[in-house]
Structure formats: C-alpha cells, structure tokens
PDB file of N, CA and C in Angstrom:
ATOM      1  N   UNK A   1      -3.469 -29.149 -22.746  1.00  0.00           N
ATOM      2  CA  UNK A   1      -2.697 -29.426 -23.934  1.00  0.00           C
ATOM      3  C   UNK A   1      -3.641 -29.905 -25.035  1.00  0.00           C
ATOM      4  N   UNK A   2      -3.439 -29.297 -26.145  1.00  0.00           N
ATOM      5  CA  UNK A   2      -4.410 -29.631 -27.167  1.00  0.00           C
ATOM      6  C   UNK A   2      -3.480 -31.047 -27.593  1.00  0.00           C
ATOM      7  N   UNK A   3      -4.206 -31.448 -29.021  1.00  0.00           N
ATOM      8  CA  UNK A   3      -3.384 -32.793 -29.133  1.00  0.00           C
ATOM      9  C   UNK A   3      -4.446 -32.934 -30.819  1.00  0.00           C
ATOM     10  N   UNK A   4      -2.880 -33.482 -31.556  1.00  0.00           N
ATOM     11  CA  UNK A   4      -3.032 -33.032 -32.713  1.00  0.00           C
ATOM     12  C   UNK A   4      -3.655 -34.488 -33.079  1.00  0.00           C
ATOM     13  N   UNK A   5      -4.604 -34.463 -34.444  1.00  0.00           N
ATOM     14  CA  UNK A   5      -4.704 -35.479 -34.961  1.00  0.00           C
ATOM     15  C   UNK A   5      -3.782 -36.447 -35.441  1.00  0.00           C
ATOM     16  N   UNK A   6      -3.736 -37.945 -35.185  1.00  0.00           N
ATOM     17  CA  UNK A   6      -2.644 -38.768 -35.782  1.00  0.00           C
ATOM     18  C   UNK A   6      -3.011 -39.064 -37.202  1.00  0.00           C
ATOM     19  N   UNK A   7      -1.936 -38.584 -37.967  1.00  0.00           N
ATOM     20  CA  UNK A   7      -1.448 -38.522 -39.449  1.00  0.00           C
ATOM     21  C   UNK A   7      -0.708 -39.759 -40.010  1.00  0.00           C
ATOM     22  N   UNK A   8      -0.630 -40.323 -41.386  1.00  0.00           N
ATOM     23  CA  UNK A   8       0.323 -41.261 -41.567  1.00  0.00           C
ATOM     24  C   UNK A   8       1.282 -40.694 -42.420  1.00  0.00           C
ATOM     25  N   UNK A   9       2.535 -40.210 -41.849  1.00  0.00           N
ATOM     26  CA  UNK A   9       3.281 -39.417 -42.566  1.00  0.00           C
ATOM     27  C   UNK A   9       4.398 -40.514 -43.416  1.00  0.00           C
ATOM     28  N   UNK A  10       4.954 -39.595 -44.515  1.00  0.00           N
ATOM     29  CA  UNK A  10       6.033 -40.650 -45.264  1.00  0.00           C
ATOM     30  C   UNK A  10       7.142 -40.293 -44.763  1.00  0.00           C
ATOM     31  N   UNK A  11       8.229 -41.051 -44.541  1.00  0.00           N
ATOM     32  CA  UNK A  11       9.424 -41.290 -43.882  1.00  0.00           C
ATOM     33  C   UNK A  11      10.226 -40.672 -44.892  1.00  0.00           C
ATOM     34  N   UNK A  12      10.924 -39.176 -44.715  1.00  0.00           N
ATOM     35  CA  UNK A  12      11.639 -39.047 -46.271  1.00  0.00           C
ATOM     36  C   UNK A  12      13.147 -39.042 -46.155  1.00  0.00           C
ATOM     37  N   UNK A  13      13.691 -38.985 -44.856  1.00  0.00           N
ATOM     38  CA  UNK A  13      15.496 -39.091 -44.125  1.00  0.00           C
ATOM     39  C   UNK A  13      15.113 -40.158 -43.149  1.00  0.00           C
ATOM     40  N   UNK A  14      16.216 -40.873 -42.878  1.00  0.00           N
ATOM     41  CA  UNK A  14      16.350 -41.241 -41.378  1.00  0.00           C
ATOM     42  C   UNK A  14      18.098 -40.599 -41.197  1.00  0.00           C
ATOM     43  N   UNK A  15      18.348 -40.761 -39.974  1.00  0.00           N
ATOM     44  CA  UNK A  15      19.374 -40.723 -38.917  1.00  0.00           C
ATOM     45  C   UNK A  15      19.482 -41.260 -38.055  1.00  0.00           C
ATOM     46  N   UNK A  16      20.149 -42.114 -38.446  1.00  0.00           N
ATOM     47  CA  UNK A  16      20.594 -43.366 -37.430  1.00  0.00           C
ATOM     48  C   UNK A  16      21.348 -42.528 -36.611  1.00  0.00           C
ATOM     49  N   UNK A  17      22.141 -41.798 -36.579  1.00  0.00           N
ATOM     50  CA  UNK A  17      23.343 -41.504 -35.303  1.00  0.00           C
ATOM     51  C   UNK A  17      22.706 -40.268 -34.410  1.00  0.00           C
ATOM     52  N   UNK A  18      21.634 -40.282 -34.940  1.00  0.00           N
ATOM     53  CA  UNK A  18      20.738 -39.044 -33.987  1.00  0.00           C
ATOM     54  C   UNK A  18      19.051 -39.963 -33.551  1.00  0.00           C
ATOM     55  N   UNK A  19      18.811 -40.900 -34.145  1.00  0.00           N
ATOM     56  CA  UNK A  19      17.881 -42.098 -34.029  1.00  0.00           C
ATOM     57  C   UNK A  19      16.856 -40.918 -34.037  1.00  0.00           C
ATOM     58  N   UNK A  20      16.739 -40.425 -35.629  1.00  0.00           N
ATOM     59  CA  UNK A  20      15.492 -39.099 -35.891  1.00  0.00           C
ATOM     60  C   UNK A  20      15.176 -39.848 -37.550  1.00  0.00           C
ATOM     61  N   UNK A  21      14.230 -39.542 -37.822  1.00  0.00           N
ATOM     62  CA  UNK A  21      13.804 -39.373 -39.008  1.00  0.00           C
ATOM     63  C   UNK A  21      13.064 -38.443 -39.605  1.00  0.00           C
ATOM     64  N   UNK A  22      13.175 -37.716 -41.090  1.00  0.00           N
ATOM     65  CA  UNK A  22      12.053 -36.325 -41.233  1.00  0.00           C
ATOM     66  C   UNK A  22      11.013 -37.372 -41.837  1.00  0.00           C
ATOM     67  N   UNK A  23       9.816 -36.886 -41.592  1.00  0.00           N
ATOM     68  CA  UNK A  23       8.494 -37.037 -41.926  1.00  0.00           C
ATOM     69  C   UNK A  23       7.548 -36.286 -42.176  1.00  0.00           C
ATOM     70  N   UNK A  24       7.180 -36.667 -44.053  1.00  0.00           N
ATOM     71  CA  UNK A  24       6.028 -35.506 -44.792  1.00  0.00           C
ATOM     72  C   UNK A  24       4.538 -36.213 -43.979  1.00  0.00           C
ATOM     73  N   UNK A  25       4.010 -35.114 -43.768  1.00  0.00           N
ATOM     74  CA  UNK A  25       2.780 -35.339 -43.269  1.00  0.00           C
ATOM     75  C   UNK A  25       1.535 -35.335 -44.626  1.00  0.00           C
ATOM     76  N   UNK A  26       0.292 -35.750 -44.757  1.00  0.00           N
ATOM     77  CA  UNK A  26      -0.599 -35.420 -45.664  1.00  0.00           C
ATOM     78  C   UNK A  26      -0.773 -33.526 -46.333  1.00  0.00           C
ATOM     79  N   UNK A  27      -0.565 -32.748 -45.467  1.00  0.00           N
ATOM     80  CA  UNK A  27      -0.582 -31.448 -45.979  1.00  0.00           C
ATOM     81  C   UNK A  27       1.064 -30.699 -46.342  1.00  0.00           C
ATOM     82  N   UNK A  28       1.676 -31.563 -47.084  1.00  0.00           N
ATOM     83  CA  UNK A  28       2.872 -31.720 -47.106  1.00  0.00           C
ATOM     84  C   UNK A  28       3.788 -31.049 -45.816  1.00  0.00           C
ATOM     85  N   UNK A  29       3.762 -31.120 -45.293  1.00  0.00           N
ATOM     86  CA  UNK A  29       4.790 -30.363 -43.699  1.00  0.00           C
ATOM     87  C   UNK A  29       5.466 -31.447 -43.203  1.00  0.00           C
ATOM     88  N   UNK A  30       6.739 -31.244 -43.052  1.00  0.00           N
ATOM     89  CA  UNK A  30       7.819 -32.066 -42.482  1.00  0.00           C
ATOM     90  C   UNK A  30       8.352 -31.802 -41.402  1.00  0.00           C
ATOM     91  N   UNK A  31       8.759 -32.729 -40.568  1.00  0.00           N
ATOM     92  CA  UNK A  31       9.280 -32.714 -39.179  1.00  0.00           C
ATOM     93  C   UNK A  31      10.304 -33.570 -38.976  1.00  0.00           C
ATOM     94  N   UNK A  32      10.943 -33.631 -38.205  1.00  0.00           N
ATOM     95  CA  UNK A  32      11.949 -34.622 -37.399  1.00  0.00           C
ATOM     96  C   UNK A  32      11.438 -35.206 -36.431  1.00  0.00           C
ATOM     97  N   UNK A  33      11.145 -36.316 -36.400  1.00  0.00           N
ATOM     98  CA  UNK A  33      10.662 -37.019 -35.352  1.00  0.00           C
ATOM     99  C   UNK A  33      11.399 -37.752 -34.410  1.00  0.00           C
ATOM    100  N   UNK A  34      11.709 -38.192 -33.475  1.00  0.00           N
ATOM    101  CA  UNK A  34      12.752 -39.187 -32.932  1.00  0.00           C
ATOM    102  C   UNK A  34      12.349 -40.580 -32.653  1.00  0.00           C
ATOM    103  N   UNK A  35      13.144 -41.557 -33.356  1.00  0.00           N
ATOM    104  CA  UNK A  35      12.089 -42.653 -33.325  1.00  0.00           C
ATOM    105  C   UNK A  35      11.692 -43.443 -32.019  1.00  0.00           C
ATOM    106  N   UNK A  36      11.774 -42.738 -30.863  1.00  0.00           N
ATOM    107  CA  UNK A  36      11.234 -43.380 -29.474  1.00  0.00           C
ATOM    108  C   UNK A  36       9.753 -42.569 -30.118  1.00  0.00           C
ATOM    109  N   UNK A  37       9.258 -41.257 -30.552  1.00  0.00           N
ATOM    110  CA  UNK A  37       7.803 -41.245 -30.465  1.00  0.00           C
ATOM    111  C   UNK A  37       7.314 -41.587 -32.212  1.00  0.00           C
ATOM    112  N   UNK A  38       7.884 -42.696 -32.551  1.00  0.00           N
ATOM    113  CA  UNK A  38       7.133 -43.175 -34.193  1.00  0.00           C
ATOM    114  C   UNK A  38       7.058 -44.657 -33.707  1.00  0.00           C
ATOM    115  N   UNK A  39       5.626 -44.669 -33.751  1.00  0.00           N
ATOM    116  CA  UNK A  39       4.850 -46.333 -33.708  1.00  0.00           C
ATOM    117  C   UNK A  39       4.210 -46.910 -35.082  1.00  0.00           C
ATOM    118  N   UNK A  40       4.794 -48.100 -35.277  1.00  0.00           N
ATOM    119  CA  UNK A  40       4.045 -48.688 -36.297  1.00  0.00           C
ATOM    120  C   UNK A  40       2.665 -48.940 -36.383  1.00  0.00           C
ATOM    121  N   UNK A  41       1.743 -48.934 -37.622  1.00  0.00           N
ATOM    122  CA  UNK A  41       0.659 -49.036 -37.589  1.00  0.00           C
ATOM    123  C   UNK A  41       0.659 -50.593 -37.774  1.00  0.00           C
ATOM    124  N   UNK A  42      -0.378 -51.361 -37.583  1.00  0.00           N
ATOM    125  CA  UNK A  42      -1.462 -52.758 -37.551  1.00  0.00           C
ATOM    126  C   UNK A  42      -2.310 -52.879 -38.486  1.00  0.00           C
ATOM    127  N   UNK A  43      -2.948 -52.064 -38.634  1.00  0.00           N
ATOM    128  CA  UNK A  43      -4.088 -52.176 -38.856  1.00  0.00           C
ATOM    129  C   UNK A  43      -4.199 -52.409 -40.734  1.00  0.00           C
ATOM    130  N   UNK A  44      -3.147 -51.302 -40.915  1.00  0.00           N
ATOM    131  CA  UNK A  44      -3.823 -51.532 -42.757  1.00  0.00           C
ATOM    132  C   UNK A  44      -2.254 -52.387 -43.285  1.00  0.00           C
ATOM    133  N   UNK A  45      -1.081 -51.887 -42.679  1.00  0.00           N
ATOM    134  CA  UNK A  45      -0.067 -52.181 -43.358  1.00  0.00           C
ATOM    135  C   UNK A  45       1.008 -52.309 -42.497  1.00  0.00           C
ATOM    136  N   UNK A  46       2.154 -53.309 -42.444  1.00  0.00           N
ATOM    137  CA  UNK A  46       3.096 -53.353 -41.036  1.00  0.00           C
ATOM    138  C   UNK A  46       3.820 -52.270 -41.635  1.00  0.00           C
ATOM    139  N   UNK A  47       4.554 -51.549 -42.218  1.00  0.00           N
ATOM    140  CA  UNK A  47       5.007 -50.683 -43.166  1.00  0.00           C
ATOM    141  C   UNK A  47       4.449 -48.982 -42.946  1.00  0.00           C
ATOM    142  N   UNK A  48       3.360 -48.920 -42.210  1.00  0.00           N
ATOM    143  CA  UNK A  48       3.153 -47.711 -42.061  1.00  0.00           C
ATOM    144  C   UNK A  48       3.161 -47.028 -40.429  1.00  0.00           C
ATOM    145  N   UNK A  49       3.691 -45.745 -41.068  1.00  0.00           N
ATOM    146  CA  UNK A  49       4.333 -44.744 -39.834  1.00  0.00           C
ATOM    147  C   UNK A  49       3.590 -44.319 -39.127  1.00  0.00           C
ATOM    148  N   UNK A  50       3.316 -44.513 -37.727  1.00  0.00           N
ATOM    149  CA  UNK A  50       2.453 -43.157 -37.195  1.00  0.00           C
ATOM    150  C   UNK A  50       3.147 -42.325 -36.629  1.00  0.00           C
ATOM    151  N   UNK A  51       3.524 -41.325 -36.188  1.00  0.00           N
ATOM    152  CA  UNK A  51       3.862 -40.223 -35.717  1.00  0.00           C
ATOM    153  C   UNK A  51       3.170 -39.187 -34.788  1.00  0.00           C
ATOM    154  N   UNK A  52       4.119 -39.562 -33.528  1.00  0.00           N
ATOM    155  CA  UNK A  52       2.891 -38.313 -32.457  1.00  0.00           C
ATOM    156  C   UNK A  52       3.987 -37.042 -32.640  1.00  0.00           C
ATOM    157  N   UNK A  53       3.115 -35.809 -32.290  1.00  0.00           N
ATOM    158  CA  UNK A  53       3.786 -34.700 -32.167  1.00  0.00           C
ATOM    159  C   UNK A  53       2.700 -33.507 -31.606  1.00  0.00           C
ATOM    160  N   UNK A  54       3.479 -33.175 -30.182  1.00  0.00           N
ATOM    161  CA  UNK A  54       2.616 -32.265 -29.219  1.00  0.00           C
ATOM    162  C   UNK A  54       3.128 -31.163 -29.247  1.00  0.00           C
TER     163      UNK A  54
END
C-alpha cells in the first residue's frame, strides 16, 4: 500500500448526522473525510486538521 503524504486540509462542510466533513487539500481537491480518521495537529496550531486518506 502506497501512503499518501499528510496534508493540512481546510474544513469546508461538516456533517454531524453522518460524523463526515469535506476537506480542501493544498492542491485544491476535496474529500469527505469521516471524523474517526481527522486528527488534530500540536504542533503549530490546536485548530489545525490533519487528514489521513489511503
């Protein structure tokens, strides 16, 4: 399994009744993520998204 670089994408929907949110990535591309795989970042800002996607 390859495995993509982690991106800090912007949060642009959520859905609470589906517990998804879409997220623009840096090369503008959007996804739905589900928020069991979106972890907060530490490091620069409590406020920022990380997002895995395999």
């Amino acid at each position: 399994m390859v495995k993509k670089p982690l991106h800090a994408p912007m949060c642009l929907k959520i859905d609470e009744n589906h517990q998804k949110c879409l997220l623009r990535y840096e090369d503008r591309s959007e996804y739905w993520s589900l928020f069991k795989d979106i972890h907060r970042g530490t490091v620069a800002c409590q406020h920022t998204l990380f997002a895995l996607h395999f």
